[in-house]
C-alpha atoms as a PDB file:
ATOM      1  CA  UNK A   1      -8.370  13.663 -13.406  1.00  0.00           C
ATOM      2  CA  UNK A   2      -7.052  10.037 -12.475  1.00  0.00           C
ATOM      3  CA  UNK A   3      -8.074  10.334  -8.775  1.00  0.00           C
ATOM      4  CA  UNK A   4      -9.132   6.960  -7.605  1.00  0.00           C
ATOM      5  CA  UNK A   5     -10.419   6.375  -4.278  1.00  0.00           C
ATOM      6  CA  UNK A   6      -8.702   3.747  -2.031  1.00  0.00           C
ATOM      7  CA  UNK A   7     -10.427   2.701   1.572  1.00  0.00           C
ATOM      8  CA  UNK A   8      -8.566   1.099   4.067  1.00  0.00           C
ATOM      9  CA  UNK A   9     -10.064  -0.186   7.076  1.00  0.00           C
ATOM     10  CA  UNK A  10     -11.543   2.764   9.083  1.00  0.00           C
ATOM     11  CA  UNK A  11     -11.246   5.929   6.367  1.00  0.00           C
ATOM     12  CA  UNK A  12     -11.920   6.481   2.607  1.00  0.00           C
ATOM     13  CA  UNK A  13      -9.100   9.122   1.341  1.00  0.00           C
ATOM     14  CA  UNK A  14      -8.370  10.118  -2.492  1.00  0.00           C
ATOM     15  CA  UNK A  15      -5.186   9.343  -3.543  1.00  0.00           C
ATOM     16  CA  UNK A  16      -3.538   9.648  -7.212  1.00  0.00           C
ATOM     17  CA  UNK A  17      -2.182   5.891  -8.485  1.00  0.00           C
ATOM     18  CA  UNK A  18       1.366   5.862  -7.786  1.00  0.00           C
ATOM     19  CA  UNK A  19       2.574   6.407 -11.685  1.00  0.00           C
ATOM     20  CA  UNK A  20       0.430   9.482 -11.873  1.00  0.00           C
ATOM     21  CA  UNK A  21       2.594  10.979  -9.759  1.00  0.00           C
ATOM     22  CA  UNK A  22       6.488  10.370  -9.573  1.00  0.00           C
ATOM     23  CA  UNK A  23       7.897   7.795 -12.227  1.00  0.00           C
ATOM     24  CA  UNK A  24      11.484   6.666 -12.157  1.00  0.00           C
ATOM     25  CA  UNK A  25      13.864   8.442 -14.637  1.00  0.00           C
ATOM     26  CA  UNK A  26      15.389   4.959 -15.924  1.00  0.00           C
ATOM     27  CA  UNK A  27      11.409   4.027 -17.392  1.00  0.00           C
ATOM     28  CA  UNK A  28      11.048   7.626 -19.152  1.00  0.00           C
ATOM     29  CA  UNK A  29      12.489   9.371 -22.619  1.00  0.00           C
ATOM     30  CA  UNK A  30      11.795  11.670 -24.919  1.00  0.00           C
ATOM     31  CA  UNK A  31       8.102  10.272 -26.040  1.00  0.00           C
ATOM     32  CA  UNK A  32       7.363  11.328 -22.136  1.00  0.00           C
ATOM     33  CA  UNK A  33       7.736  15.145 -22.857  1.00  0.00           C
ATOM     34  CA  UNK A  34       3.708  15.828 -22.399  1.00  0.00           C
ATOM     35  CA  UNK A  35       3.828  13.621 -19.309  1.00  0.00           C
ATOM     36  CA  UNK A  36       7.179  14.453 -17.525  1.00  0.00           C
ATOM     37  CA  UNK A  37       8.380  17.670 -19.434  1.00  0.00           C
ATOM     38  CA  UNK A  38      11.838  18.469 -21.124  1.00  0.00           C
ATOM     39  CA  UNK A  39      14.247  18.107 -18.541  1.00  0.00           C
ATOM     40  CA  UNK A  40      12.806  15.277 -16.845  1.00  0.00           C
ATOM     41  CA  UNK A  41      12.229  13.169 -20.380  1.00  0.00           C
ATOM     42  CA  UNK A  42      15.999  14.251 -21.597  1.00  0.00           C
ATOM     43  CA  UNK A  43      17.603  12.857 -18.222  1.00  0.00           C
ATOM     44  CA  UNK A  44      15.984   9.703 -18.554  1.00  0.00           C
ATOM     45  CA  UNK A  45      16.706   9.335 -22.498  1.00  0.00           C
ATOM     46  CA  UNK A  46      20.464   9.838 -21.107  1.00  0.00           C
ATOM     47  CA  UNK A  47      19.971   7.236 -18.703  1.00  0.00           C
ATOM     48  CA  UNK A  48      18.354   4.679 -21.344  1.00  0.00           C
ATOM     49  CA  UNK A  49      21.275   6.120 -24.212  1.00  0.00           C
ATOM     50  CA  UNK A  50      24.387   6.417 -22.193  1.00  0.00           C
ATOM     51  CA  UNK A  51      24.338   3.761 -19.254  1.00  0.00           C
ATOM     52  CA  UNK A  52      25.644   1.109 -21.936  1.00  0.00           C
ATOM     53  CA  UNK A  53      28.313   3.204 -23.225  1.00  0.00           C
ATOM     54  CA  UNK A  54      29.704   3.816 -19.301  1.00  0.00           C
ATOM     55  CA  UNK A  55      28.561   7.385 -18.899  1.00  0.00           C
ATOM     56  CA  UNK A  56      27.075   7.759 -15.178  1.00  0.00           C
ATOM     57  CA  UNK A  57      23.989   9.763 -15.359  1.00  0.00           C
ATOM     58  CA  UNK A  58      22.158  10.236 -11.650  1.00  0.00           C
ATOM     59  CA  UNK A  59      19.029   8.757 -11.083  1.00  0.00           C
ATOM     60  CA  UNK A  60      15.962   9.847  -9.936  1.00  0.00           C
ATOM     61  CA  UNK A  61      12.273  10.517 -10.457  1.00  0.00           C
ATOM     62  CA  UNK A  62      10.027  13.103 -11.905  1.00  0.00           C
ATOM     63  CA  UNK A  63       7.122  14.517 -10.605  1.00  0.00           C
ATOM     64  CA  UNK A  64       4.224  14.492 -13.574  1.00  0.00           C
ATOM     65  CA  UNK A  65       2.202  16.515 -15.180  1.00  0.00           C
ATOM     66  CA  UNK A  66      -0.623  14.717 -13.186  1.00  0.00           C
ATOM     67  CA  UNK A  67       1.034  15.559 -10.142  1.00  0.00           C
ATOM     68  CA  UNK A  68       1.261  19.355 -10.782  1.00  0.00           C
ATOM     69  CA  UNK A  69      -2.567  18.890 -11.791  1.00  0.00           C
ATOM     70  CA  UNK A  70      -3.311  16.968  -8.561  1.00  0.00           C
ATOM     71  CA  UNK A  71      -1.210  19.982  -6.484  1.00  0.00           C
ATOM     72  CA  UNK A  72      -3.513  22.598  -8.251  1.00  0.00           C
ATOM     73  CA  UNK A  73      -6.634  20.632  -7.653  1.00  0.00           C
ATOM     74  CA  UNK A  74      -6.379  19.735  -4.093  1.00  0.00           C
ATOM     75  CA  UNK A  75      -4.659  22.691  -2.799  1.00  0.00           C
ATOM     76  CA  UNK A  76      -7.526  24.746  -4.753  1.00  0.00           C
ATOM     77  CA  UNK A  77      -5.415  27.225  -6.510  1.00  0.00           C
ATOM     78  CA  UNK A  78      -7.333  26.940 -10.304  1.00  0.00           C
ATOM     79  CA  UNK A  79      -9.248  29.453  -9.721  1.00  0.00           C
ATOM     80  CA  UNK A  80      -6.390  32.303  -7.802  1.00  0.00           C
ATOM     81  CA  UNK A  81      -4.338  30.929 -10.971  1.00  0.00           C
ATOM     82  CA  UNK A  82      -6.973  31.991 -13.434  1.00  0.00           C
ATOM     83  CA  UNK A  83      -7.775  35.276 -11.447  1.00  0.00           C
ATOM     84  CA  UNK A  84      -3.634  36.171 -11.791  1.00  0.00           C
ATOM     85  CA  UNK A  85      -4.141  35.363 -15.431  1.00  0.00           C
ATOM     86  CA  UNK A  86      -7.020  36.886 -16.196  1.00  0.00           C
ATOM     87  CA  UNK A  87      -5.647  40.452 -18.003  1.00  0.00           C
ATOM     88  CA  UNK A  88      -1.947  38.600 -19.225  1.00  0.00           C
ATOM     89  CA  UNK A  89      -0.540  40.207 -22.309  1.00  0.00           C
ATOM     90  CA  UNK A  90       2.317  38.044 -23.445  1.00  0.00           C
ATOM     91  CA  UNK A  91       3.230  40.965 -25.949  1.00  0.00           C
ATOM     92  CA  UNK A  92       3.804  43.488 -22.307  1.00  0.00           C
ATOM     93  CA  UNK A  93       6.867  42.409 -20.866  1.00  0.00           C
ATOM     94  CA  UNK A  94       6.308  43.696 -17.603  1.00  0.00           C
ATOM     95  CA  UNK A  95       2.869  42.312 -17.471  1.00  0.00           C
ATOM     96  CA  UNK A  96       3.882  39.055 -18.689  1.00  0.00           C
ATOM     97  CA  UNK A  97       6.586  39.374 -15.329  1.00  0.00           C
ATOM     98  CA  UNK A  98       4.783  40.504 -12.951  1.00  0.00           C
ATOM     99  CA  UNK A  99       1.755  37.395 -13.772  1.00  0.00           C
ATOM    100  CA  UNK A 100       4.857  34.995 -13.839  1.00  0.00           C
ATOM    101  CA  UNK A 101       5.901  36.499 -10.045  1.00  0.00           C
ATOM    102  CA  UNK A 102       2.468  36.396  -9.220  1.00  0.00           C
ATOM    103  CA  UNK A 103       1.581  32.435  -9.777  1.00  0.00           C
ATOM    104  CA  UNK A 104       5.214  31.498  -8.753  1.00  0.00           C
ATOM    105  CA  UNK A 105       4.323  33.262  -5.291  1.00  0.00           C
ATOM    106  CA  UNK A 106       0.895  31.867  -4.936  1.00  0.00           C
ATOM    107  CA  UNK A 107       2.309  28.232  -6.159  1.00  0.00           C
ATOM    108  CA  UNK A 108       5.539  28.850  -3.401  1.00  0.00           C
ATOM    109  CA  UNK A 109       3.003  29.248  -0.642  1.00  0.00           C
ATOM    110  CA  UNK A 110       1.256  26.622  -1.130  1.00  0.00           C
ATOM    111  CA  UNK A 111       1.632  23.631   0.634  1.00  0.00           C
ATOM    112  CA  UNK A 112       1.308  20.385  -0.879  1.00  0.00           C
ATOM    113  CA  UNK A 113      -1.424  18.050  -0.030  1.00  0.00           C
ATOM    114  CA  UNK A 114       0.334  15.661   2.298  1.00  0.00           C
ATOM    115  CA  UNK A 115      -0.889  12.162   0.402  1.00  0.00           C
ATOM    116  CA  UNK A 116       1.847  13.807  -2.115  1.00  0.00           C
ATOM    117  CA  UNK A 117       4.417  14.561   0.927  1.00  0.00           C
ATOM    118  CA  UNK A 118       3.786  11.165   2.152  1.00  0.00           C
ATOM    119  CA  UNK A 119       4.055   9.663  -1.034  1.00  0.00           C
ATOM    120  CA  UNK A 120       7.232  11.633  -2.058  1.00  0.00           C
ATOM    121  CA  UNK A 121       9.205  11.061   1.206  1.00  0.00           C
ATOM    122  CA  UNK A 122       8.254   7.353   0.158  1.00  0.00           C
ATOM    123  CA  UNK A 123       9.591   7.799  -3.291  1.00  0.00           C
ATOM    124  CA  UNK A 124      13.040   9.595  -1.707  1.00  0.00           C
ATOM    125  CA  UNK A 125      13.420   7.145   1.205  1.00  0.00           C
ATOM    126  CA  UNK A 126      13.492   4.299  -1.463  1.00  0.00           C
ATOM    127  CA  UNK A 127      16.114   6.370  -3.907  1.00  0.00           C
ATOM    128  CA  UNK A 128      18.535   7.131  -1.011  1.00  0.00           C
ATOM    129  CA  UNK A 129      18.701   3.300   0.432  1.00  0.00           C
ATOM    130  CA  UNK A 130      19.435   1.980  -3.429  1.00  0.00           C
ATOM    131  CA  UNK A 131      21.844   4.907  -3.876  1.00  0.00           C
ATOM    132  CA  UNK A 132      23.824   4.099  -0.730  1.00  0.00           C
ATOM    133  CA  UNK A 133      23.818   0.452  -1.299  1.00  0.00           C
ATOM    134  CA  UNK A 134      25.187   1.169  -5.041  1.00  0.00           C
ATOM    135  CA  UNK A 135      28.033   3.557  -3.070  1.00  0.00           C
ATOM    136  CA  UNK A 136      28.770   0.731  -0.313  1.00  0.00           C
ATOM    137  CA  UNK A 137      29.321  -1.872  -3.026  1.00  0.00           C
ATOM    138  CA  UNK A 138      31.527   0.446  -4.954  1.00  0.00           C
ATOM    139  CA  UNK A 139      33.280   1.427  -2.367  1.00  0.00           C
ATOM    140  CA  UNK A 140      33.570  -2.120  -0.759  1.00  0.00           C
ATOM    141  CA  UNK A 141      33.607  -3.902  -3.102  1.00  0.00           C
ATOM    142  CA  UNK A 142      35.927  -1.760  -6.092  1.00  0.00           C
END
């Protein structure tokens, strides 16, 4: 699964290596659809494509596939996932609904393990500081 096991000096804790988890829109494209998904891989291809031609795309970072693995792993939900899925018939609309409700309630629950909080508020303390220094030396600085 890509956990690796980091001690410091008093605990031993499991954590995921930091690009298993987020990685920065500007170092993804399309090529990272199995690792980032669609939306993800497309926003950073527009970064890449359209930050030389002067189009302003946000910035960012996606969570991975890894991540969503590492979620289902450590908050134990494989097996409540596979229990919701068990009788799915994509042909039965309303079956195929209701199991789609079902997960999405059971993921929306969940709480995530908090090396990922930890790690995420990490990842979104350093995106807001570079995004406000980019906005003071625009607005500064025009």
């Amino acid at each position: 699964m890509g956990l690796k096991t980091l001690s410091n000096q008093k605990t031993e804790h499991q954590v995921l290596p930091e690009q298993a988890l987020v990685l920065p829109l500007e170092k993804v494209g399309i090529a990272d659809i199995p690792i980032v998904g669609g939306k993800n891989a497309s926003l950073g291809e527009m970064i890449q494509q359209l930050k030389s031609k002067g189009v302003k795309v946000p910035t960012g970072f996606a969570t991975t596939a890894e991540a969503y693995r590492y979620f289902v792993e450590a908050a134990g939900l494989e097996a409540q996932l596979r229990l919701v899925f068990a009788d799915l018939d994509i042909e039965d609309m309303n079956n195929l609904r209701q199991r789609g409700k079902q997960a999405r309630s059971l993921m929306l629950q969940t709480p995530f393990p908090q090396e990922f909080r930890t790690y995420a508020l990490y990842k979104i303390t350093i995106l807001c500081t570079n995004v406000n220094t980019l906005f003071q030396a625009f607005v500064y600085h025009p």
